[in-house]
Structure formats: C-alpha cells, structure tokens
C-alpha atoms as a PDB file:
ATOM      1  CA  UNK A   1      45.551  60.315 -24.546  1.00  0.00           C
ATOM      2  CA  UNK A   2      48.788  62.205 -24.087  1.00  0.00           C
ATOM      3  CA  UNK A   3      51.646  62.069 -26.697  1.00  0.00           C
ATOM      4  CA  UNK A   4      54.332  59.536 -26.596  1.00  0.00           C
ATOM      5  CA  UNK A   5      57.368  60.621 -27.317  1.00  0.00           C
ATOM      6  CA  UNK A   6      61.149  59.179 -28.697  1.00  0.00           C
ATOM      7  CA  UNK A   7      59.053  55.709 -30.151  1.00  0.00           C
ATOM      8  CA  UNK A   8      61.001  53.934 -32.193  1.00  0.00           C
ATOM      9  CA  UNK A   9      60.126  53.114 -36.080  1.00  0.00           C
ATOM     10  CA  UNK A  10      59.663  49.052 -36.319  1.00  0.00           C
ATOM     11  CA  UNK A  11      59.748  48.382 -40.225  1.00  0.00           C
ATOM     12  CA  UNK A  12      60.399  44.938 -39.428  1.00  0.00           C
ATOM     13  CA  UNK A  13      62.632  42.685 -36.862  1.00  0.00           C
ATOM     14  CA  UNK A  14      64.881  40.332 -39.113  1.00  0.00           C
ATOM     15  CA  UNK A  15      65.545  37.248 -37.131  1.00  0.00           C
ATOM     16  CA  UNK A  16      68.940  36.918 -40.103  1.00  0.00           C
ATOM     17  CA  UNK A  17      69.727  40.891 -38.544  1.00  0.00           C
ATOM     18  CA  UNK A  18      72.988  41.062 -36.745  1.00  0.00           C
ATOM     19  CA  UNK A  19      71.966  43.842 -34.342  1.00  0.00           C
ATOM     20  CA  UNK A  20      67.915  43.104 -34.251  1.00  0.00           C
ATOM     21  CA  UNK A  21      65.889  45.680 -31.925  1.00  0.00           C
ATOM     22  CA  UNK A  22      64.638  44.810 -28.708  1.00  0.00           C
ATOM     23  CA  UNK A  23      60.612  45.485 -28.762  1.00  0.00           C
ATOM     24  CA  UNK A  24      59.433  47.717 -25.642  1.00  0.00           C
ATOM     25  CA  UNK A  25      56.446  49.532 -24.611  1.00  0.00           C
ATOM     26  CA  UNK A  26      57.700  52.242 -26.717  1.00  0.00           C
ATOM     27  CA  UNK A  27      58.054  49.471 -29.791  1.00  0.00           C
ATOM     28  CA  UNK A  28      55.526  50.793 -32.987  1.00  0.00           C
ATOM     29  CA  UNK A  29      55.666  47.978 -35.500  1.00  0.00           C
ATOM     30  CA  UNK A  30      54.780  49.718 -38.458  1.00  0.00           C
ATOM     31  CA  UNK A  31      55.360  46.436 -40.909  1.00  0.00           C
ATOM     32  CA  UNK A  32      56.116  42.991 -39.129  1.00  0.00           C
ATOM     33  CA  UNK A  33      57.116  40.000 -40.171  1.00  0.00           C
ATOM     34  CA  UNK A  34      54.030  38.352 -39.705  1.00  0.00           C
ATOM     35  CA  UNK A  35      52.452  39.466 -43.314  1.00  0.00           C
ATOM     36  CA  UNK A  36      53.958  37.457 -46.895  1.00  0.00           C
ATOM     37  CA  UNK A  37      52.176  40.314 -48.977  1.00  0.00           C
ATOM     38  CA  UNK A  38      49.967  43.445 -48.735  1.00  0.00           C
ATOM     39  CA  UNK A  39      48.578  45.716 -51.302  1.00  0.00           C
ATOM     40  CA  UNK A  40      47.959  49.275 -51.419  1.00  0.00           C
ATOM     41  CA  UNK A  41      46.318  51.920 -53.120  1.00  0.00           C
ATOM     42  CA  UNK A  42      48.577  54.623 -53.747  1.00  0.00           C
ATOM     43  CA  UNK A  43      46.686  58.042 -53.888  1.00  0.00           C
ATOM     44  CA  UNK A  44      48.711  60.959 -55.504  1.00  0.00           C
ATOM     45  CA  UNK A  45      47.770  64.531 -56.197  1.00  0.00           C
ATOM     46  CA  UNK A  46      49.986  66.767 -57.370  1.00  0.00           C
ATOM     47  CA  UNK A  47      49.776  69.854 -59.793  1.00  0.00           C
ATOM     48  CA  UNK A  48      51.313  70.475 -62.614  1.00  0.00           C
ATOM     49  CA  UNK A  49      50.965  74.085 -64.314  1.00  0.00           C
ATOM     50  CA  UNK A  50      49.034  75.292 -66.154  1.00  0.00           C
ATOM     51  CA  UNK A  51      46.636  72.441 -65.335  1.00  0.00           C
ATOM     52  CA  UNK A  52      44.827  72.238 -61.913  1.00  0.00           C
ATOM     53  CA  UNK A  53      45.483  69.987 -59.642  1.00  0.00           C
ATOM     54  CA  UNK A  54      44.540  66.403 -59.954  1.00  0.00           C
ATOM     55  CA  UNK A  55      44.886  62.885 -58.823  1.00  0.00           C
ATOM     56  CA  UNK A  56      45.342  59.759 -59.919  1.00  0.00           C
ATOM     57  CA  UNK A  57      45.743  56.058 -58.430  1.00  0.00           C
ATOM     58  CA  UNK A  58      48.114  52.884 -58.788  1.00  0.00           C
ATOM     59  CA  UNK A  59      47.570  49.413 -56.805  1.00  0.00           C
ATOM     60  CA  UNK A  60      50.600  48.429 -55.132  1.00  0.00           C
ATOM     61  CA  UNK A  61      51.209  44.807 -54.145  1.00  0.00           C
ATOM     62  CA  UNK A  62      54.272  44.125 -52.312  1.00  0.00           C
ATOM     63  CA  UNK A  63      55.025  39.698 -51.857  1.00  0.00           C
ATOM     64  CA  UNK A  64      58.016  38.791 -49.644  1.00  0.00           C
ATOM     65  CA  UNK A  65      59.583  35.556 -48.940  1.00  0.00           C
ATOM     66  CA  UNK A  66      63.557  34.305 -47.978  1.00  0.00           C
ATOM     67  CA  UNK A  67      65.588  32.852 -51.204  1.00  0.00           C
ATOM     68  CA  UNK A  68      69.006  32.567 -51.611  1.00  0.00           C
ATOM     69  CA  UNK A  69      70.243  34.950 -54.441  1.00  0.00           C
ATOM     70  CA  UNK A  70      73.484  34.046 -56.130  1.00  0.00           C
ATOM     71  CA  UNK A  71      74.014  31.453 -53.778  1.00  0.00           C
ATOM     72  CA  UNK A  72      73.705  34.605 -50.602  1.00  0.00           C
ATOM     73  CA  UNK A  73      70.843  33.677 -48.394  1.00  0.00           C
ATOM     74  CA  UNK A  74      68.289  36.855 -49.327  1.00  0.00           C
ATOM     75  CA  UNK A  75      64.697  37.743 -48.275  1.00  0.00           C
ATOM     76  CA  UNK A  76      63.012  38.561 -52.092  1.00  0.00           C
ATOM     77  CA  UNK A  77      60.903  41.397 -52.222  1.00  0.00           C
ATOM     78  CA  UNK A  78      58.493  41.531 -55.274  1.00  0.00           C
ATOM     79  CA  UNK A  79      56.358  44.296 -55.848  1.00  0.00           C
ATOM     80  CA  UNK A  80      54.258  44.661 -58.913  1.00  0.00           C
ATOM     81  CA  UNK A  81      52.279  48.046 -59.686  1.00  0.00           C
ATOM     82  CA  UNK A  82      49.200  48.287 -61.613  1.00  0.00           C
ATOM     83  CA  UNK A  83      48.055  51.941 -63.185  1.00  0.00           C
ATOM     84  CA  UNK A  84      46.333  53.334 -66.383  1.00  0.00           C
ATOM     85  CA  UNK A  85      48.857  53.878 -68.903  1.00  0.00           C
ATOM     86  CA  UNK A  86      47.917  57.451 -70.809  1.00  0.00           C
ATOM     87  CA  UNK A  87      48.598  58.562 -73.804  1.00  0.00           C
ATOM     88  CA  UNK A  88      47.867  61.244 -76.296  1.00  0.00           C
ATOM     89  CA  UNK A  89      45.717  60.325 -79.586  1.00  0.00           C
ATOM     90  CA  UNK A  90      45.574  63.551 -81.157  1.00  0.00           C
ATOM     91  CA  UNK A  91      44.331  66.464 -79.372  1.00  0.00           C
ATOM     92  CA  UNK A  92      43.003  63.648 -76.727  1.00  0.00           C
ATOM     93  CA  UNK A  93      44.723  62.003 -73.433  1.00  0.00           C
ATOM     94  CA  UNK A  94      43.725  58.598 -73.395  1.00  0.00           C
ATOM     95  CA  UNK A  95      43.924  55.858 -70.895  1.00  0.00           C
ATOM     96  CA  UNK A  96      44.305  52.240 -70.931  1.00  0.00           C
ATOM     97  CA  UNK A  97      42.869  50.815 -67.767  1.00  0.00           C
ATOM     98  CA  UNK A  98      45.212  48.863 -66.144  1.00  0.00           C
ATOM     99  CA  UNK A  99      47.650  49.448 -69.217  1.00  0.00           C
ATOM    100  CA  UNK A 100      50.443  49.644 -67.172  1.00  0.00           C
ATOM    101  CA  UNK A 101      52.126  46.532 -64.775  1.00  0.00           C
ATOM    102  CA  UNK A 102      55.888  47.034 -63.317  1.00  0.00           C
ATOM    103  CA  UNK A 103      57.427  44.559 -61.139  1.00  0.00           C
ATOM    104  CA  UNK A 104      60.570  44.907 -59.678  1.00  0.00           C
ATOM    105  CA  UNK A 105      62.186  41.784 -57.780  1.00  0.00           C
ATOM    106  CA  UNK A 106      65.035  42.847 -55.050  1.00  0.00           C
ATOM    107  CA  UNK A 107      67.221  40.622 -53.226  1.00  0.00           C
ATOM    108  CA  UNK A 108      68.068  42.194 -49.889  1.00  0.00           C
ATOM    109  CA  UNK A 109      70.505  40.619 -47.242  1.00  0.00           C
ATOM    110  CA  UNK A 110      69.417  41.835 -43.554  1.00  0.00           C
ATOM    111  CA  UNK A 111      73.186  40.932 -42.077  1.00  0.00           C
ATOM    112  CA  UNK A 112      74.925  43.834 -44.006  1.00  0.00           C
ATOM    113  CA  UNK A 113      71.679  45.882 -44.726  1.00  0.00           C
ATOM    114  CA  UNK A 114      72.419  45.630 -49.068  1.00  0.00           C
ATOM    115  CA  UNK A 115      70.712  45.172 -51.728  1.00  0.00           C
ATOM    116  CA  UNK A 116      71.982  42.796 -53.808  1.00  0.00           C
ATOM    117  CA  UNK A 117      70.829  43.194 -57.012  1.00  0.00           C
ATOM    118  CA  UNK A 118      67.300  42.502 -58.796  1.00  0.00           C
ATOM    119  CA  UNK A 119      65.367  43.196 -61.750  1.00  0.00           C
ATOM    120  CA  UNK A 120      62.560  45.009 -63.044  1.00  0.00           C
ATOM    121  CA  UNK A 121      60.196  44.204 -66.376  1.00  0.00           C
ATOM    122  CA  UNK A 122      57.466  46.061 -67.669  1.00  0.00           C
ATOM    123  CA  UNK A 123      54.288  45.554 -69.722  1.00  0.00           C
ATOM    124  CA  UNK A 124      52.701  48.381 -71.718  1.00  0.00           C
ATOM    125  CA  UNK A 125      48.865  47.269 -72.860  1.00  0.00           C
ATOM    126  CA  UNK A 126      50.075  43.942 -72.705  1.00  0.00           C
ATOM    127  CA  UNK A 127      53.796  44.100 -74.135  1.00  0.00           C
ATOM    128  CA  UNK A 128      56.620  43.013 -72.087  1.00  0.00           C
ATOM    129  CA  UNK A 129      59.650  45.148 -72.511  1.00  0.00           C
ATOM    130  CA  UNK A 130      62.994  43.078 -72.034  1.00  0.00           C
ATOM    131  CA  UNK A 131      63.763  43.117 -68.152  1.00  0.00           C
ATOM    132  CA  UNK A 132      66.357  45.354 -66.961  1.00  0.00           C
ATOM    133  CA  UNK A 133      68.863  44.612 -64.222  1.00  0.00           C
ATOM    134  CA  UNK A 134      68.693  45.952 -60.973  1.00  0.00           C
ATOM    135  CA  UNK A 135      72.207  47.126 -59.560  1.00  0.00           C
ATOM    136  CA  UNK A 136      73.714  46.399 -55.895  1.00  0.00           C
ATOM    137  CA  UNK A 137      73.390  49.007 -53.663  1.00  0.00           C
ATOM    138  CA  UNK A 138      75.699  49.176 -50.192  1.00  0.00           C
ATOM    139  CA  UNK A 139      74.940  52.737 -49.278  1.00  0.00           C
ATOM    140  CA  UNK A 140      71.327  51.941 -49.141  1.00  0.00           C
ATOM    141  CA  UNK A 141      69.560  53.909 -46.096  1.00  0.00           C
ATOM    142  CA  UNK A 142      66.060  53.805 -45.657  1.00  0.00           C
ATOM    143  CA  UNK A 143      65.770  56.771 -43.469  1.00  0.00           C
ATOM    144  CA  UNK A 144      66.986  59.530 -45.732  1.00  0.00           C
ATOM    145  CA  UNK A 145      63.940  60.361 -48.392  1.00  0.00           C
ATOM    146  CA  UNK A 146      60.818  58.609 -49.722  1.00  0.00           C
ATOM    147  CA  UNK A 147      61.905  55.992 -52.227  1.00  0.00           C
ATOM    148  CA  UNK A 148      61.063  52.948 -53.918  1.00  0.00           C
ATOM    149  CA  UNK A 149      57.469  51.845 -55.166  1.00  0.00           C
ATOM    150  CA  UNK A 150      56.249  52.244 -52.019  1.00  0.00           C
ATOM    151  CA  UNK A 151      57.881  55.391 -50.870  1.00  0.00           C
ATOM    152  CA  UNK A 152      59.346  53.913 -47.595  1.00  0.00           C
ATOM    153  CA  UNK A 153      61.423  50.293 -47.619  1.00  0.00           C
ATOM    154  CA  UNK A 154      59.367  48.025 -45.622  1.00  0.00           C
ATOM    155  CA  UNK A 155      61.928  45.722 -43.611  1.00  0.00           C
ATOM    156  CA  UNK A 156      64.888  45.854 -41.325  1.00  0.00           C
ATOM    157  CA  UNK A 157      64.710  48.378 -39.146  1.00  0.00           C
ATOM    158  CA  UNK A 158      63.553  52.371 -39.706  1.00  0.00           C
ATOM    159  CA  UNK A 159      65.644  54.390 -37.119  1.00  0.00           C
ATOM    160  CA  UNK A 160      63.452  57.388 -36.888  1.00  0.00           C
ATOM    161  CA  UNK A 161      61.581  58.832 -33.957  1.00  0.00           C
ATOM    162  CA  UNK A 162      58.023  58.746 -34.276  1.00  0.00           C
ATOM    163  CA  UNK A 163      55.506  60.943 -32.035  1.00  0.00           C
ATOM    164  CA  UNK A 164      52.528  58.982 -31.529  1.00  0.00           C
ATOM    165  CA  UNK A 165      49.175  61.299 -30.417  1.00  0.00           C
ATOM    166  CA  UNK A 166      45.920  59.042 -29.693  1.00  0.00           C
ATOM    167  CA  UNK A 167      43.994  57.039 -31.886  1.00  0.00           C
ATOM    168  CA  UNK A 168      41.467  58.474 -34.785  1.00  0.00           C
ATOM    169  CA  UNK A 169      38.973  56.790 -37.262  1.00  0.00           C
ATOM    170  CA  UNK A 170      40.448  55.805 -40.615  1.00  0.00           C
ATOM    171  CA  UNK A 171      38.788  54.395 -44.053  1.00  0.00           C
ATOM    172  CA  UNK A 172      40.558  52.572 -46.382  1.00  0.00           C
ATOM    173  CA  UNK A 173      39.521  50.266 -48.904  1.00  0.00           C
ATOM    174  CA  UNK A 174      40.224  47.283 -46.353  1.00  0.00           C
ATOM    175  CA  UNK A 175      37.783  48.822 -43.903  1.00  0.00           C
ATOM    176  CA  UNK A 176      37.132  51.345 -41.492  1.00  0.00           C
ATOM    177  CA  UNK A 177      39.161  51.356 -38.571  1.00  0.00           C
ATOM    178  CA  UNK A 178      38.116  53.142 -35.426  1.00  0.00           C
ATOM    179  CA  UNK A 179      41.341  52.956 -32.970  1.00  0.00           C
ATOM    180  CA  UNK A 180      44.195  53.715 -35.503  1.00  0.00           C
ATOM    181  CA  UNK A 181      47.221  54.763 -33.819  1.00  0.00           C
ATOM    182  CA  UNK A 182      48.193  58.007 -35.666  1.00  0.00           C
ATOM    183  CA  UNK A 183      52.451  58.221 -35.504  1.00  0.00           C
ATOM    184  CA  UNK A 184      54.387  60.906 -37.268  1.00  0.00           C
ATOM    185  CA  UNK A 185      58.024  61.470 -37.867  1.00  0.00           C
ATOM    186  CA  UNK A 186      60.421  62.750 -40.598  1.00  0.00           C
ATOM    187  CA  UNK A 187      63.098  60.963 -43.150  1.00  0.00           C
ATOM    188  CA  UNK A 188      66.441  62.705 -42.739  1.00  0.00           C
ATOM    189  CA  UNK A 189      66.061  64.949 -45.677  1.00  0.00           C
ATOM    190  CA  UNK A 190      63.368  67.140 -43.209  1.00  0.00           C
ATOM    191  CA  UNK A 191      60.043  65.191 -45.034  1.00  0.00           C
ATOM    192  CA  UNK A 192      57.286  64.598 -42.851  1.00  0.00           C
ATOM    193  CA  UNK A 193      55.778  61.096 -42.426  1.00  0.00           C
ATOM    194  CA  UNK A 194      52.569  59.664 -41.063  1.00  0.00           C
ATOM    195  CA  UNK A 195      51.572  55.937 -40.058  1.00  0.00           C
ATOM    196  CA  UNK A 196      48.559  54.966 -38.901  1.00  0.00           C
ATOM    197  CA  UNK A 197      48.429  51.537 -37.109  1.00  0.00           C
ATOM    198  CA  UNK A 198      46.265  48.937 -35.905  1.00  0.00           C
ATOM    199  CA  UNK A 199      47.011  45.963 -33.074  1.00  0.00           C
ATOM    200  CA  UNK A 200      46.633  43.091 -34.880  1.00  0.00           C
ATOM    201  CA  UNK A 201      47.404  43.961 -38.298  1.00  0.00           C
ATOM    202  CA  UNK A 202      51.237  43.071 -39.509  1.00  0.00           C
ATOM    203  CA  UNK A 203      50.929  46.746 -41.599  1.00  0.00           C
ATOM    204  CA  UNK A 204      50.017  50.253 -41.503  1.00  0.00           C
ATOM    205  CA  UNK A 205      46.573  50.608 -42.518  1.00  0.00           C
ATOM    206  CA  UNK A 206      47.627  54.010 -44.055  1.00  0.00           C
ATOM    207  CA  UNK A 207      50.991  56.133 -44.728  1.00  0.00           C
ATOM    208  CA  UNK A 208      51.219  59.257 -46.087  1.00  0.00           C
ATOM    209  CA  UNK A 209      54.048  62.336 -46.974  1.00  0.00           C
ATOM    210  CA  UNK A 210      54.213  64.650 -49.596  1.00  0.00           C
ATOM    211  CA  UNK A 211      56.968  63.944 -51.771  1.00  0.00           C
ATOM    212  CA  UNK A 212      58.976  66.313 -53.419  1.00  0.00           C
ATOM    213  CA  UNK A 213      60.966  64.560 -55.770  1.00  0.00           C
ATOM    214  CA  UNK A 214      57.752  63.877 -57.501  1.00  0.00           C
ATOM    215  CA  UNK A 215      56.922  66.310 -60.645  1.00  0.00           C
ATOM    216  CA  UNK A 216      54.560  69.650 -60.147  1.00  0.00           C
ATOM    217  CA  UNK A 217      53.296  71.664 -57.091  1.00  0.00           C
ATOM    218  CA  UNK A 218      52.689  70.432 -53.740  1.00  0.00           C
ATOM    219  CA  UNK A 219      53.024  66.162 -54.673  1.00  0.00           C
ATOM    220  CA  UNK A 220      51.172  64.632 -52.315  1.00  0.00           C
ATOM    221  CA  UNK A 221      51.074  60.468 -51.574  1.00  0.00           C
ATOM    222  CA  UNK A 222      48.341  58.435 -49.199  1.00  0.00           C
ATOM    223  CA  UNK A 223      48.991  54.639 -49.466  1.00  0.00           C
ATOM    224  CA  UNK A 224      45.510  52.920 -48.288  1.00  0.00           C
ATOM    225  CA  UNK A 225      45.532  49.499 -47.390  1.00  0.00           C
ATOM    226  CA  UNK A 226      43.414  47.296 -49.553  1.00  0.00           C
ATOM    227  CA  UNK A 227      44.686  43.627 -48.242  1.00  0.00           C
ATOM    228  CA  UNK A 228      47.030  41.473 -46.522  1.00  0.00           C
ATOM    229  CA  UNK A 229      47.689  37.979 -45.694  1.00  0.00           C
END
C-alpha cells in the first residue's frame, strides 16, 4: 500500500465544537466519540544512570461523559492511574502492588477549547491525601508536547499531519490485531508520534513517542490498549 500523505489527526469531533472538522477519505479518527472509557497499559523504559535501563508499567483508565461544571456545560474527563508505589526499606526498594491510585477529574468546554478547572486526589497504600485543585487553563494546546496522564489529550480536534504507511500486526493486551493502520506524525515541539488504528474500534489500539520531559536517558512510552466500551 502506498503512503498517504497530509491526513488529518481526528482526536475526536465535538458535536458542542464551534468549528467541528469535516470527516473525508483522508479523515484518521484516532479517538471518537463513540467510546465512554478505555484503559491502557502504559509501558515506559527509560534509564537512569548509573542503573541500566529498565521498565516499568501503570494501567490507565480514562471515563468521559458531558456535565455542566460551575453551571458551564463541560464534557468531564476522569482518568484514574494504577502503579506500584516503591519505596526504600533500608538498603532495599520495595514495592506495593497497586500502592499507588491518582485520579484527576477535568472539566473541558469544546466551544472555547479550555479547561476549566478540576481536581486531582491521591491514595498511597490505601491513604487518601486531601484533593488538590486543578487550575483553568486558556492557553491549552494539545499539539505542542506529550502531556497529561495519557501523554496526548484525547478530544477536540489534534491538528497535526499524520503519514499513514499500510497496515502491520499488533499485540496488545486487548488482542492481536492483524490490519492496524500504522500513522505517524510529530507534536510541535519536533517529538515523534505513532498511532496505530483499527476500523471499528472508537481508539488507537496502540500509541507510542519517546518523551523527553520524562527523567533519565532515552524515556520511552507505548500505551497498549487493554479495553473499551
């Protein structure tokens, strides 16, 4: 299959968006709005010297739905992430299996493309820390760098050009998938991103970028889908 070029980057059509996209034959829906949640494992490796490299895992689920937040009609984003919380007992890094649970709840308004404000808790081996509030944000552009939990923002729309070459076989904990679309483009900052998508899922069954703004050598992140409904 030859490449297709100048595709556009389909997080998600809005029907509350102002300016929504048109969808062509050159639409790649890389999240729709035909899911209400998905969860991910999110692979990292990364090295940090003198150790050698290594990797480790979390789960992220991601739920959406439309509230109104302070009275402003919103679609609510909540994602919760599960890892091993480690610590040092002595001489000895230890880890808690599933010792660590974050969940941040944002309030996003598709019309001006803002966040409007949130908050996140966390529970440490089964404490809950007092939530913290999460601030507005107006300047908020999902093209420029990985961010977030999940390293991209999954809805409105992504304005970046993808280069879509063929299909290849991909596992991921959901399954094996033997005609994933394999897409690749970069955030603004110059960092490279891959999707790979199936017809008939609402997600990408995989993402991945290495992300610099991690800690260590070379940090690398896969997110494998695990689930959706």
């Amino acid at each position: 299959m030859k490449p297709v070029t100048n595709v556009t980057a389909t997080i998600e059509q809005n029907p509350d968006t102002t300016n929504p996209v048109t969808a062509s034959e050159n639409m790649v829906k890389v999240f729709s709005r035909d899911y209400s949640w998905a969860k991910y494992r999110n692979n990292i490796t990364q090295t940090l010297p003198p150790n050698p490299r290594y990797q480790w895992e979390m789960n992220e689920r991601i739920e959406r739905s439309k509230e109104n937040y302070k009275g402003t009609p919103a679609f609510h984003y909540k994602i919760t992430t599960i890892a091993d919380y480690p610590e040092w007992v002595g001489d000895t890094l230890m880890h808690t299996t599933n010792g660590l649970i974050i969940v941040a709840d944002r309030y996003f308004d598709a019309s001006t493309n803002t966040f409007l404000g949130g908050t996140m808790t966390r529970t440490i081996k089964g404490k809950a820390e007092p939530a913290t509030d999460l601030p507005p944000d107006d300047h908020f552009s999902r093209e420029a760098s990985p961010s977030y939990e999940m390293g991209i923002t999954p809805f409105g729309e992504m304005n970046i050009t993808l280069t879509c070459s063929g299909t290849e076989s991909v596992t991921v904990p959901a399954g094996t998938y033997s005609g994933a679309r394999k897409c690749t483009g970069n955030f603004r900052d110059g960092t490279p991103i891959t999707f790979w998508v199936v017809p008939g899922i609402p997600v990408p069954v995989q993402y991945q970028f290495p992300n610099k703004y991690l800690d260590g050598e070379d940090p690398f992140q896969s997110y494998e889908l695990i689930g959706w409904g």
